[in-house]
PDB file of N, CA and C in Angstrom:
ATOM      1  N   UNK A   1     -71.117-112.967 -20.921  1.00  0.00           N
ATOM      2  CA  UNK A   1     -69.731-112.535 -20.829  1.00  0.00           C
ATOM      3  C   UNK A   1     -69.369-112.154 -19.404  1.00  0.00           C
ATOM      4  N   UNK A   2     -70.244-112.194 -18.593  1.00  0.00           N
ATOM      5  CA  UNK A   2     -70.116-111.457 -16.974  1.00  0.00           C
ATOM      6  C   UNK A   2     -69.276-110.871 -16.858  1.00  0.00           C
ATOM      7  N   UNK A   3     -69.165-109.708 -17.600  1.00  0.00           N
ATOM      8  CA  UNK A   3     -68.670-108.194 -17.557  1.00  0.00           C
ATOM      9  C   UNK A   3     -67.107-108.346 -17.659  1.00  0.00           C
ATOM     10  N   UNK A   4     -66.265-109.507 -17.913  1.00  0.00           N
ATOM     11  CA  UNK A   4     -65.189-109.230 -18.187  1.00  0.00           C
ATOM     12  C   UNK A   4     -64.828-109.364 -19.884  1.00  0.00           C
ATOM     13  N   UNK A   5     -63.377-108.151 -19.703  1.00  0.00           N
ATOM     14  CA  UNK A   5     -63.288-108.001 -21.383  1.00  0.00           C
ATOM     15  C   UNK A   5     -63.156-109.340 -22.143  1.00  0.00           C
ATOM     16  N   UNK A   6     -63.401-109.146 -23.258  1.00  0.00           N
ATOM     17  CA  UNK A   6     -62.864-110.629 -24.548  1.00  0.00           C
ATOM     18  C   UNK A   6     -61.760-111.153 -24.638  1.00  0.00           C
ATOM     19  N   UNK A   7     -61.021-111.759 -24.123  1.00  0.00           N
ATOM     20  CA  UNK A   7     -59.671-112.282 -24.575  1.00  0.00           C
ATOM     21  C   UNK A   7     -59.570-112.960 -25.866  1.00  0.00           C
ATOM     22  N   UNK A   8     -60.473-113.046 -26.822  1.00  0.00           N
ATOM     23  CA  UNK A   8     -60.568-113.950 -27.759  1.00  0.00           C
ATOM     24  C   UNK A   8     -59.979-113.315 -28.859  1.00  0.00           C
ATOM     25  N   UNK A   9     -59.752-112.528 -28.585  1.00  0.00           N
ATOM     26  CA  UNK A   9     -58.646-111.829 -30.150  1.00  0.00           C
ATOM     27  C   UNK A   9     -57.837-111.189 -29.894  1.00  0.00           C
ATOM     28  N   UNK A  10     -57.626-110.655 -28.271  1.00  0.00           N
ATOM     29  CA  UNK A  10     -56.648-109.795 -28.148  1.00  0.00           C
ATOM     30  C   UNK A  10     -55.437-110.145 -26.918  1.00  0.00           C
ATOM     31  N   UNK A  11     -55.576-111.602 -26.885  1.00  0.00           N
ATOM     32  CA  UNK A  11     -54.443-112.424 -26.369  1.00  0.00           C
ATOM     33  C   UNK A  11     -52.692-111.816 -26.741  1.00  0.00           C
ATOM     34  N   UNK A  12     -52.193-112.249 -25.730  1.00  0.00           N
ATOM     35  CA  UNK A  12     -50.813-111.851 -25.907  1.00  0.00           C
ATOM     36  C   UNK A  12     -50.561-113.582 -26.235  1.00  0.00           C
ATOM     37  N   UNK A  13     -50.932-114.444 -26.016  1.00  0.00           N
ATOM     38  CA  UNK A  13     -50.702-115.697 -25.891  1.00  0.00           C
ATOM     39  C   UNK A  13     -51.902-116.546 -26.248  1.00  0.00           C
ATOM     40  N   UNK A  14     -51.534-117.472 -27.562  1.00  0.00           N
ATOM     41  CA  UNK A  14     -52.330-118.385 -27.711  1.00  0.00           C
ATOM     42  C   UNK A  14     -52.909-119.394 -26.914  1.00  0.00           C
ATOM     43  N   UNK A  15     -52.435-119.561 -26.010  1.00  0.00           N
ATOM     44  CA  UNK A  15     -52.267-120.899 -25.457  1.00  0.00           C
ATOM     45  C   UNK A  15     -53.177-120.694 -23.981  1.00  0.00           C
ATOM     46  N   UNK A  16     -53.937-121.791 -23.726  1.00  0.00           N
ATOM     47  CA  UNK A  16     -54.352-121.660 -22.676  1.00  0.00           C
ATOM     48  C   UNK A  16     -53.945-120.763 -21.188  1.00  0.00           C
ATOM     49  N   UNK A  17     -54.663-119.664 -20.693  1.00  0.00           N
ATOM     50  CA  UNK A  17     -54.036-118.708 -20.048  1.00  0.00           C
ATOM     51  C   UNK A  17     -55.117-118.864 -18.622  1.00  0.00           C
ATOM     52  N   UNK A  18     -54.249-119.352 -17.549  1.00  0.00           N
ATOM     53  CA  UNK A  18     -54.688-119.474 -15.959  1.00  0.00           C
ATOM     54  C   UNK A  18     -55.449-117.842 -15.604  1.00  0.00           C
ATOM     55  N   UNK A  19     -56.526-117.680 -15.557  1.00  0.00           N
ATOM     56  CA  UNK A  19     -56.964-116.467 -14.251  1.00  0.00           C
ATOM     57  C   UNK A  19     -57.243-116.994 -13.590  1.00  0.00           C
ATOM     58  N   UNK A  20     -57.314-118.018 -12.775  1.00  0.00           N
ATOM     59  CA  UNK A  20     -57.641-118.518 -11.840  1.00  0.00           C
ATOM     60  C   UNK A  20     -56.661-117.189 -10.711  1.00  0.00           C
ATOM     61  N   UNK A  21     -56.106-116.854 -10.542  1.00  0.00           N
ATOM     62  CA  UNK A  21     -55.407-115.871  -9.338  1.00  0.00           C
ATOM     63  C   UNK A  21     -55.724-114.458  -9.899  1.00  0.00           C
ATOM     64  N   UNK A  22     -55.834-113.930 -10.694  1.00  0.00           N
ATOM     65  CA  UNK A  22     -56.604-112.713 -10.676  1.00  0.00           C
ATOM     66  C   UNK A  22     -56.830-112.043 -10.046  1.00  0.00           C
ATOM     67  N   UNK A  23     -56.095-110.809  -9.577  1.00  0.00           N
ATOM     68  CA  UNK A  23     -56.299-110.043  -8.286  1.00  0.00           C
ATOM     69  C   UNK A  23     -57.407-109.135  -7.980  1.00  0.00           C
ATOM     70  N   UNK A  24     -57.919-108.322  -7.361  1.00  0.00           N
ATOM     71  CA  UNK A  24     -59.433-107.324  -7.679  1.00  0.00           C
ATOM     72  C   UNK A  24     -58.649-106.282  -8.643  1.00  0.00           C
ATOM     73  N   UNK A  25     -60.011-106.087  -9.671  1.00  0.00           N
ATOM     74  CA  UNK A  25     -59.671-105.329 -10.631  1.00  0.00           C
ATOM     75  C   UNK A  25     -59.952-103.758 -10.206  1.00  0.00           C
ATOM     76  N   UNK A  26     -59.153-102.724 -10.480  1.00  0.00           N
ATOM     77  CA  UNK A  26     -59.482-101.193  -9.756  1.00  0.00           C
ATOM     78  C   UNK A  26     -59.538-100.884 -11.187  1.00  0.00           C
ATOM     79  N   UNK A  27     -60.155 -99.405 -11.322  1.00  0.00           N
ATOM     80  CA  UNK A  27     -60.365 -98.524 -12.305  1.00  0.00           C
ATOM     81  C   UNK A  27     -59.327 -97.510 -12.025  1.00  0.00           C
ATOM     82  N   UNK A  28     -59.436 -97.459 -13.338  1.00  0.00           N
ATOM     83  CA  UNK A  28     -57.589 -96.691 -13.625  1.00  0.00           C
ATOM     84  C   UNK A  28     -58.011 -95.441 -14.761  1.00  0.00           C
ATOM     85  N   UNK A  29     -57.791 -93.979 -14.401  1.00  0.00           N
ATOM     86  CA  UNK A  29     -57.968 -92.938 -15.550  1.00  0.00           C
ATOM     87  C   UNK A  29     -56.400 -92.605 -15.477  1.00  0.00           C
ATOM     88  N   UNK A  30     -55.669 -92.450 -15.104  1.00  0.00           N
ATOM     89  CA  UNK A  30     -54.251 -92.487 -14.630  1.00  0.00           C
ATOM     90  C   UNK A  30     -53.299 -93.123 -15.282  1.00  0.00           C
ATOM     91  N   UNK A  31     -52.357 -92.719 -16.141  1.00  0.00           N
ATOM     92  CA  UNK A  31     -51.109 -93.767 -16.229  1.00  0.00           C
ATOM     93  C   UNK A  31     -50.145 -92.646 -16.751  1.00  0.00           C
ATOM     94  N   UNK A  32     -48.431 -93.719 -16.099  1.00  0.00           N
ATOM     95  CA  UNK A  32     -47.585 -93.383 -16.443  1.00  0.00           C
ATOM     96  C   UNK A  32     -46.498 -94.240 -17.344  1.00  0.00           C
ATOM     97  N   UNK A  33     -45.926 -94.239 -18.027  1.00  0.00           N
ATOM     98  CA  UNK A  33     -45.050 -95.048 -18.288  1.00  0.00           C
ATOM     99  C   UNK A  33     -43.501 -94.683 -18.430  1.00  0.00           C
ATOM    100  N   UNK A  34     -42.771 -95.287 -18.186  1.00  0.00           N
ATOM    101  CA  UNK A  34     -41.198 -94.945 -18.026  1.00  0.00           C
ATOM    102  C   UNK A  34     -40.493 -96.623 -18.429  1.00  0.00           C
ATOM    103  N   UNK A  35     -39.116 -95.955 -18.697  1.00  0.00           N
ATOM    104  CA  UNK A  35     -38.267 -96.993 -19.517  1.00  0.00           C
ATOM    105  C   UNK A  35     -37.063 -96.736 -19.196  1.00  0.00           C
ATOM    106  N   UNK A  36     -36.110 -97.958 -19.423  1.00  0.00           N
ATOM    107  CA  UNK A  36     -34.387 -97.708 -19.847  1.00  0.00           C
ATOM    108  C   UNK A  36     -34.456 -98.671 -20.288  1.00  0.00           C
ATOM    109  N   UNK A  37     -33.139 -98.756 -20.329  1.00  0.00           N
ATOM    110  CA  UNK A  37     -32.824 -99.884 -21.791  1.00  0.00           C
ATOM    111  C   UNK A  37     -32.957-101.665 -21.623  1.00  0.00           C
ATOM    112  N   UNK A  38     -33.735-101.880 -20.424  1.00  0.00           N
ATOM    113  CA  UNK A  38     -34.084-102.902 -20.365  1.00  0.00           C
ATOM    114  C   UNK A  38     -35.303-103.458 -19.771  1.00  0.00           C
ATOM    115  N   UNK A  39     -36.192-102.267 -19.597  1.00  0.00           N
ATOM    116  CA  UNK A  39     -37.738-102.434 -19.184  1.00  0.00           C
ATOM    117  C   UNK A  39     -38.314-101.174 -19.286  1.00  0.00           C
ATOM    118  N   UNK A  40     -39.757-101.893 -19.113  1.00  0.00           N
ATOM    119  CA  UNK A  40     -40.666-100.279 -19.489  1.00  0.00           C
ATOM    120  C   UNK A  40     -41.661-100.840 -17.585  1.00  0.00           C
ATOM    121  N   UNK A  41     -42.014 -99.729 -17.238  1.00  0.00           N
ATOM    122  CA  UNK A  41     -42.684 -99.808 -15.845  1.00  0.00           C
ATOM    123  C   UNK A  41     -43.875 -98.529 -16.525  1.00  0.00           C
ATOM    124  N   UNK A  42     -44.987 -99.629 -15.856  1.00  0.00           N
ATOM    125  CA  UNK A  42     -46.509 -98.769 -16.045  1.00  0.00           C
ATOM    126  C   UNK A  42     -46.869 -98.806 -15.109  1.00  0.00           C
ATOM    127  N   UNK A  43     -47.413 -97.044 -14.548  1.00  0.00           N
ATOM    128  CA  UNK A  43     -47.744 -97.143 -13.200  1.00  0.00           C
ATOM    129  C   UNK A  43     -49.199 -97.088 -13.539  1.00  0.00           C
ATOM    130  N   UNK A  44     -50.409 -97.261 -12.781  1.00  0.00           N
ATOM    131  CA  UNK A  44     -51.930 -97.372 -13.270  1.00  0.00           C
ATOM    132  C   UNK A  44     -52.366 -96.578 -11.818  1.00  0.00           C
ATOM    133  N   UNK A  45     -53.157 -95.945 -11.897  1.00  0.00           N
ATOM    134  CA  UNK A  45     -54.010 -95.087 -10.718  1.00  0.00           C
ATOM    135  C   UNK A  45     -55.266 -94.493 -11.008  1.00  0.00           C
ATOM    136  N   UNK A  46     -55.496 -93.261  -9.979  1.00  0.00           N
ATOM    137  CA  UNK A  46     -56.836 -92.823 -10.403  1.00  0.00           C
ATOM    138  C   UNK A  46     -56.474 -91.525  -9.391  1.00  0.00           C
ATOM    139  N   UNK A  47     -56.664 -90.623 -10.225  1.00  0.00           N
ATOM    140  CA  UNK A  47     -56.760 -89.159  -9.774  1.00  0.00           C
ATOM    141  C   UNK A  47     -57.938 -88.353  -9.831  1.00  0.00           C
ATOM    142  N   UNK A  48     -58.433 -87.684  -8.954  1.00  0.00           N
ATOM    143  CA  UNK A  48     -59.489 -86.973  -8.444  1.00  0.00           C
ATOM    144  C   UNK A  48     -59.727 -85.656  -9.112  1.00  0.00           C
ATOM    145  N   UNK A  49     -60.357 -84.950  -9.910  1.00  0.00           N
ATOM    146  CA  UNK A  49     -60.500 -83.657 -10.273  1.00  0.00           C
ATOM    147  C   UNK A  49     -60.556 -82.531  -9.319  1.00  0.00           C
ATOM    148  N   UNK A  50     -60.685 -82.896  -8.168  1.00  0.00           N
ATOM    149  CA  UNK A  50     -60.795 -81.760  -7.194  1.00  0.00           C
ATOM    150  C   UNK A  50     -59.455 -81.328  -6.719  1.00  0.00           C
ATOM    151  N   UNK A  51     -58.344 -81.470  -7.085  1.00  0.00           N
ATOM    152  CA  UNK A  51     -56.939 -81.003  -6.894  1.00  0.00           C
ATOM    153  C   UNK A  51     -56.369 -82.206  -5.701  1.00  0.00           C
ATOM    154  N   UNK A  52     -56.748 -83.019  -5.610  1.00  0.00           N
ATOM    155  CA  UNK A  52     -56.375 -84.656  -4.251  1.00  0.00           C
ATOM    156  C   UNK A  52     -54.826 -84.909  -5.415  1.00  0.00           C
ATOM    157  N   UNK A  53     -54.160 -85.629  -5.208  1.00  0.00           N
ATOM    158  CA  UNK A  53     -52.880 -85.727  -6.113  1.00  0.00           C
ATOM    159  C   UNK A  53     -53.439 -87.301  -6.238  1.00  0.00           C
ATOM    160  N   UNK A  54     -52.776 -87.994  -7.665  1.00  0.00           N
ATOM    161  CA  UNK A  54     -52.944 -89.300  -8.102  1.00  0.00           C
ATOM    162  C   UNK A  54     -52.772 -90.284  -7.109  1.00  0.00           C
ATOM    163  N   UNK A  55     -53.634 -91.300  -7.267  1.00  0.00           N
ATOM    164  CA  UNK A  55     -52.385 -92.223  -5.996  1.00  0.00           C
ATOM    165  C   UNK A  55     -52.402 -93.624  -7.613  1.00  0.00           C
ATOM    166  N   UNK A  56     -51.329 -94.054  -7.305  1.00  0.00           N
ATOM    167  CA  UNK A  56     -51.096 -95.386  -8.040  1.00  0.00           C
ATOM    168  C   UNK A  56     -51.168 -96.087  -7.470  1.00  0.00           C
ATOM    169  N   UNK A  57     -52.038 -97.196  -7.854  1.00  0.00           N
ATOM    170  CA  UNK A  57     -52.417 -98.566  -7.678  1.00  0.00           C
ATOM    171  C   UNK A  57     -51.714 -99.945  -7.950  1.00  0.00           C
ATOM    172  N   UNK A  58     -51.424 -99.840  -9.109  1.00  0.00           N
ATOM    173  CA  UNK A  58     -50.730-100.967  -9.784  1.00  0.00           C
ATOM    174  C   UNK A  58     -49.529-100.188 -10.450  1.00  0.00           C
ATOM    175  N   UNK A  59     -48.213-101.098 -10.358  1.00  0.00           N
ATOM    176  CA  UNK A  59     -46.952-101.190 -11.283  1.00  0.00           C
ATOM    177  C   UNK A  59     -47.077-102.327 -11.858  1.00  0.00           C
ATOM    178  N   UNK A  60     -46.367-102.087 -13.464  1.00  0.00           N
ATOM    179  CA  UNK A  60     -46.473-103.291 -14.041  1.00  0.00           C
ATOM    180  C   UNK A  60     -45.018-103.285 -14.721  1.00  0.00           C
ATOM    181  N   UNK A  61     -43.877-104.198 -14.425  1.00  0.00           N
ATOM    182  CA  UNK A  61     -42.353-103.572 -15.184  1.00  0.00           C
ATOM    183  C   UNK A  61     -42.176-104.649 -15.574  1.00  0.00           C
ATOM    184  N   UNK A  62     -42.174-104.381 -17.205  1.00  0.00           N
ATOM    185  CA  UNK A  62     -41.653-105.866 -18.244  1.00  0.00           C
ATOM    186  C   UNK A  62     -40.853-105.451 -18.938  1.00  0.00           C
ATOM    187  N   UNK A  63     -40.259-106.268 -20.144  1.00  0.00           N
ATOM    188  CA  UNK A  63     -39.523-106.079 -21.093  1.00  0.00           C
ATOM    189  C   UNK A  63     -39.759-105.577 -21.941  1.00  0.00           C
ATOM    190  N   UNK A  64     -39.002-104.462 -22.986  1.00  0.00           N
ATOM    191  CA  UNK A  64     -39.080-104.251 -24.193  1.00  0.00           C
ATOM    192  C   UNK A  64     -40.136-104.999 -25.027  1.00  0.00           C
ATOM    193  N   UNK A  65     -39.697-105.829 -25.386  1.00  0.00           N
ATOM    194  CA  UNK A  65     -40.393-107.235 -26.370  1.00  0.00           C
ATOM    195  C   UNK A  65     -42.087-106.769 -25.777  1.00  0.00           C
ATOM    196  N   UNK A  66     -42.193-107.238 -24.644  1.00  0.00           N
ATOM    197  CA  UNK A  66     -43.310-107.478 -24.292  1.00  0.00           C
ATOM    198  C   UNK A  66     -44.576-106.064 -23.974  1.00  0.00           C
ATOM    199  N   UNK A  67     -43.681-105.351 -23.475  1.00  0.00           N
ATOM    200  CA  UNK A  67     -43.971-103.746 -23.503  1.00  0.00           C
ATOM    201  C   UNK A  67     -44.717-103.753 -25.828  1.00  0.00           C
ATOM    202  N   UNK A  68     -44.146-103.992 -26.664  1.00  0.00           N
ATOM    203  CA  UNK A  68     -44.143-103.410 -27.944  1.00  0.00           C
ATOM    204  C   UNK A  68     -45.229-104.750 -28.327  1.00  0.00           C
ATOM    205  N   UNK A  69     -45.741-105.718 -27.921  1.00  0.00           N
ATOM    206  CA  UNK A  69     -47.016-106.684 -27.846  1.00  0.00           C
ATOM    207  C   UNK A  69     -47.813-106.220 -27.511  1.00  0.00           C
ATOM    208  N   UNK A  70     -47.791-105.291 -25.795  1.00  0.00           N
ATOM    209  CA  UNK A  70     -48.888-104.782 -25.664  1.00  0.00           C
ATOM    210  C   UNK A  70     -49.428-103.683 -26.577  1.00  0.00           C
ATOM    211  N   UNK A  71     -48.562-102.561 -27.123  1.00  0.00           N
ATOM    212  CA  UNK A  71     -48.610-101.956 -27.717  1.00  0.00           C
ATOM    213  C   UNK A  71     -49.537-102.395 -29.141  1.00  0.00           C
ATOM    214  N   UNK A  72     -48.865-103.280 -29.634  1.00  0.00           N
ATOM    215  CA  UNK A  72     -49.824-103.791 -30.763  1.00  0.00           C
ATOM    216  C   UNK A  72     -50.960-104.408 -30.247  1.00  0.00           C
ATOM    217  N   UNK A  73     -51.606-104.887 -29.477  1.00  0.00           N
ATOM    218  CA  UNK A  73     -52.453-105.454 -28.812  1.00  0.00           C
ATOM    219  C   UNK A  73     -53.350-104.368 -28.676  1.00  0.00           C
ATOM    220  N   UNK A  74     -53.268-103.074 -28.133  1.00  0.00           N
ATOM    221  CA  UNK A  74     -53.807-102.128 -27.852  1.00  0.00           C
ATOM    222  C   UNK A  74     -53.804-101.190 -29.213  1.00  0.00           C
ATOM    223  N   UNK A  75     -53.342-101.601 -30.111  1.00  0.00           N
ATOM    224  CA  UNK A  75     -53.326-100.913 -31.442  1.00  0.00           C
ATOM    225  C   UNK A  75     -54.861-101.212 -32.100  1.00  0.00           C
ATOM    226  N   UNK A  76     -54.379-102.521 -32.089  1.00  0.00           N
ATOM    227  CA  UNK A  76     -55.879-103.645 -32.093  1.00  0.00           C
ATOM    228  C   UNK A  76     -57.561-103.306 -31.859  1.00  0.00           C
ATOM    229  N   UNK A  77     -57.059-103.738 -30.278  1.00  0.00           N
ATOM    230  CA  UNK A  77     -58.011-103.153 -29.488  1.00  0.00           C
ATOM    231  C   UNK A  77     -58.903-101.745 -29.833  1.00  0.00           C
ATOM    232  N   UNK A  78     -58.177-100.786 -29.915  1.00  0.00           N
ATOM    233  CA  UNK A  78     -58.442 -99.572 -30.026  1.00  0.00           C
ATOM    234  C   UNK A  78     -59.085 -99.525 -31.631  1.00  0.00           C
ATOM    235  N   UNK A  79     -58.822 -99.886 -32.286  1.00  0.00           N
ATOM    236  CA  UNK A  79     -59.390 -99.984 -34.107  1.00  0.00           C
ATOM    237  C   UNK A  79     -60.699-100.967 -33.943  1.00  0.00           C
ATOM    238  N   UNK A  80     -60.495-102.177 -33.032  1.00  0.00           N
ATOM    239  CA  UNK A  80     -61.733-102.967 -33.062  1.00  0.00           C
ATOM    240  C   UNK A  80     -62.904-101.701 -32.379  1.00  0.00           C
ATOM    241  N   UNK A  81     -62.682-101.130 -30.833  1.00  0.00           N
ATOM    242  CA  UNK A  81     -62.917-100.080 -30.068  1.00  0.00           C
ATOM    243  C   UNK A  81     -63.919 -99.244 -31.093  1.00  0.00           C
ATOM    244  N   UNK A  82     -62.773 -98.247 -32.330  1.00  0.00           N
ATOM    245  CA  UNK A  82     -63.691 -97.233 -32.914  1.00  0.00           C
ATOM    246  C   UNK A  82     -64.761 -97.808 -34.150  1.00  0.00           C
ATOM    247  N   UNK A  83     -64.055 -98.801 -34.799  1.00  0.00           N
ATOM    248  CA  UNK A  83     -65.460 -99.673 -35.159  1.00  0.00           C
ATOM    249  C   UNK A  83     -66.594 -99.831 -34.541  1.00  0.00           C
ATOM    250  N   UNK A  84     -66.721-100.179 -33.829  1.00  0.00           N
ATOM    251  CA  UNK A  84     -67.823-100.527 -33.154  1.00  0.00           C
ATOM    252  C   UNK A  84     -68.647 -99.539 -32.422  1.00  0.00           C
ATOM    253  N   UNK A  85     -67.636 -98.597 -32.005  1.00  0.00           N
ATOM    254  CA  UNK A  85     -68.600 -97.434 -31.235  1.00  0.00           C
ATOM    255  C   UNK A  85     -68.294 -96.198 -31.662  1.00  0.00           C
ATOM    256  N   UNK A  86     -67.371 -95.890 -32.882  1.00  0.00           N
ATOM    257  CA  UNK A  86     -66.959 -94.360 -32.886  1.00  0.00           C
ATOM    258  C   UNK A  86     -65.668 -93.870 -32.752  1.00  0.00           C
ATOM    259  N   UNK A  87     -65.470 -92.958 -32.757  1.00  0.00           N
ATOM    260  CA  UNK A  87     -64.418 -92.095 -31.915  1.00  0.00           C
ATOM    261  C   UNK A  87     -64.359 -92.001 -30.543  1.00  0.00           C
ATOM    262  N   UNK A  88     -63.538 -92.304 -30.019  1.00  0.00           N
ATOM    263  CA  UNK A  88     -63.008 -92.011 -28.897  1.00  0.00           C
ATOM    264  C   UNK A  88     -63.274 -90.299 -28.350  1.00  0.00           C
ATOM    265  N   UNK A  89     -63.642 -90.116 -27.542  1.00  0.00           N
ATOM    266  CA  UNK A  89     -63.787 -88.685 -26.920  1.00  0.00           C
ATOM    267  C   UNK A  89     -62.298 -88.599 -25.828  1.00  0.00           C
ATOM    268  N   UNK A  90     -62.293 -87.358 -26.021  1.00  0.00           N
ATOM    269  CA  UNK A  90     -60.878 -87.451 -25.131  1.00  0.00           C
ATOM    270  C   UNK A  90     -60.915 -85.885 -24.133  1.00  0.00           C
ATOM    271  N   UNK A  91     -60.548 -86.264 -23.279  1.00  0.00           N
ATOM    272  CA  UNK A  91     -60.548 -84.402 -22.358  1.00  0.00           C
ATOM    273  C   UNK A  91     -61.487 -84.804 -20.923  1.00  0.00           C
ATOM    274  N   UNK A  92     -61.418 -84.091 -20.133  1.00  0.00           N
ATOM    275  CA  UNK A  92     -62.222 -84.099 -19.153  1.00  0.00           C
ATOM    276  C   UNK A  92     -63.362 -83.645 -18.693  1.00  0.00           C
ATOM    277  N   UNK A  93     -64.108 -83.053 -19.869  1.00  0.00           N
ATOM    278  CA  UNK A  93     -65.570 -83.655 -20.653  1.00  0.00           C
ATOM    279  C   UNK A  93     -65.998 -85.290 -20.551  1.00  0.00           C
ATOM    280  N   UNK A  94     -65.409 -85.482 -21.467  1.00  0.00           N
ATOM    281  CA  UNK A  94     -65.257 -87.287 -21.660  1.00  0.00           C
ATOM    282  C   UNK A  94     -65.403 -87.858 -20.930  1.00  0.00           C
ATOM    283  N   UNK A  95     -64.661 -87.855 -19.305  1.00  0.00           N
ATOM    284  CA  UNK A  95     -64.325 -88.727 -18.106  1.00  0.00           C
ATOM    285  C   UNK A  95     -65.174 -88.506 -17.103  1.00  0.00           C
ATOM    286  N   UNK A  96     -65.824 -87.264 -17.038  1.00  0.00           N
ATOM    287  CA  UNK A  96     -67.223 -86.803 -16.335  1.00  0.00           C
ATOM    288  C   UNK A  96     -68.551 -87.288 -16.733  1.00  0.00           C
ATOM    289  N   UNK A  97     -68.859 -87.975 -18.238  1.00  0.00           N
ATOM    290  CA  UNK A  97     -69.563 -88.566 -18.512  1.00  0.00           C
ATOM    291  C   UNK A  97     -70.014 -89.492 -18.088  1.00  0.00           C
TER     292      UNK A  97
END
């Protein structure tokens, strides 16, 4: 699998999908999300426990429609997720692990 996730069930799109351009992937504990009535914008970052302030990395601003795919996608995800390994741990316990 060389360490990248499965796309095989949790496609937004059936259909043959280009990574060929794929940008470097960063690690993200960080997110925000915001909306109006015609897009949702996800900001992705990584914030420091030692009091440093977040910096964001990636914006991502789509549509409604597509915003409520990911959502189910990650509904998905997350149920395949505790199958397989459990519960989710959550807190900053968890992220120090």
């Amino acid at each position: 699998m060389n360490g990248a996730p499965s796309h095989e069930n949790n496609s937004m799109e059936r259909d043959e999908i280009d990574r060929s351009r794929i940008g470097e992937a960063r690690y993200s504990n960080y997110a925000e999300i915001g909306h109006n009535s015609s897009e949702f914008v996800f900001d992705f970052g990584q914030v420091w426990f030692d009091g440093v302030a977040a910096g964001v990395y990636v914006r991502v601003v789509t549509s409604p429609d597509t915003a409520q795919r990911l959502y189910d996608l990650l509904n998905e995800a997350l149920s395949q997720y505790r199958s397989a390994f459990g519960e989710i741990r959550r807190g900053l316990a968890a992220d120090q692990t």
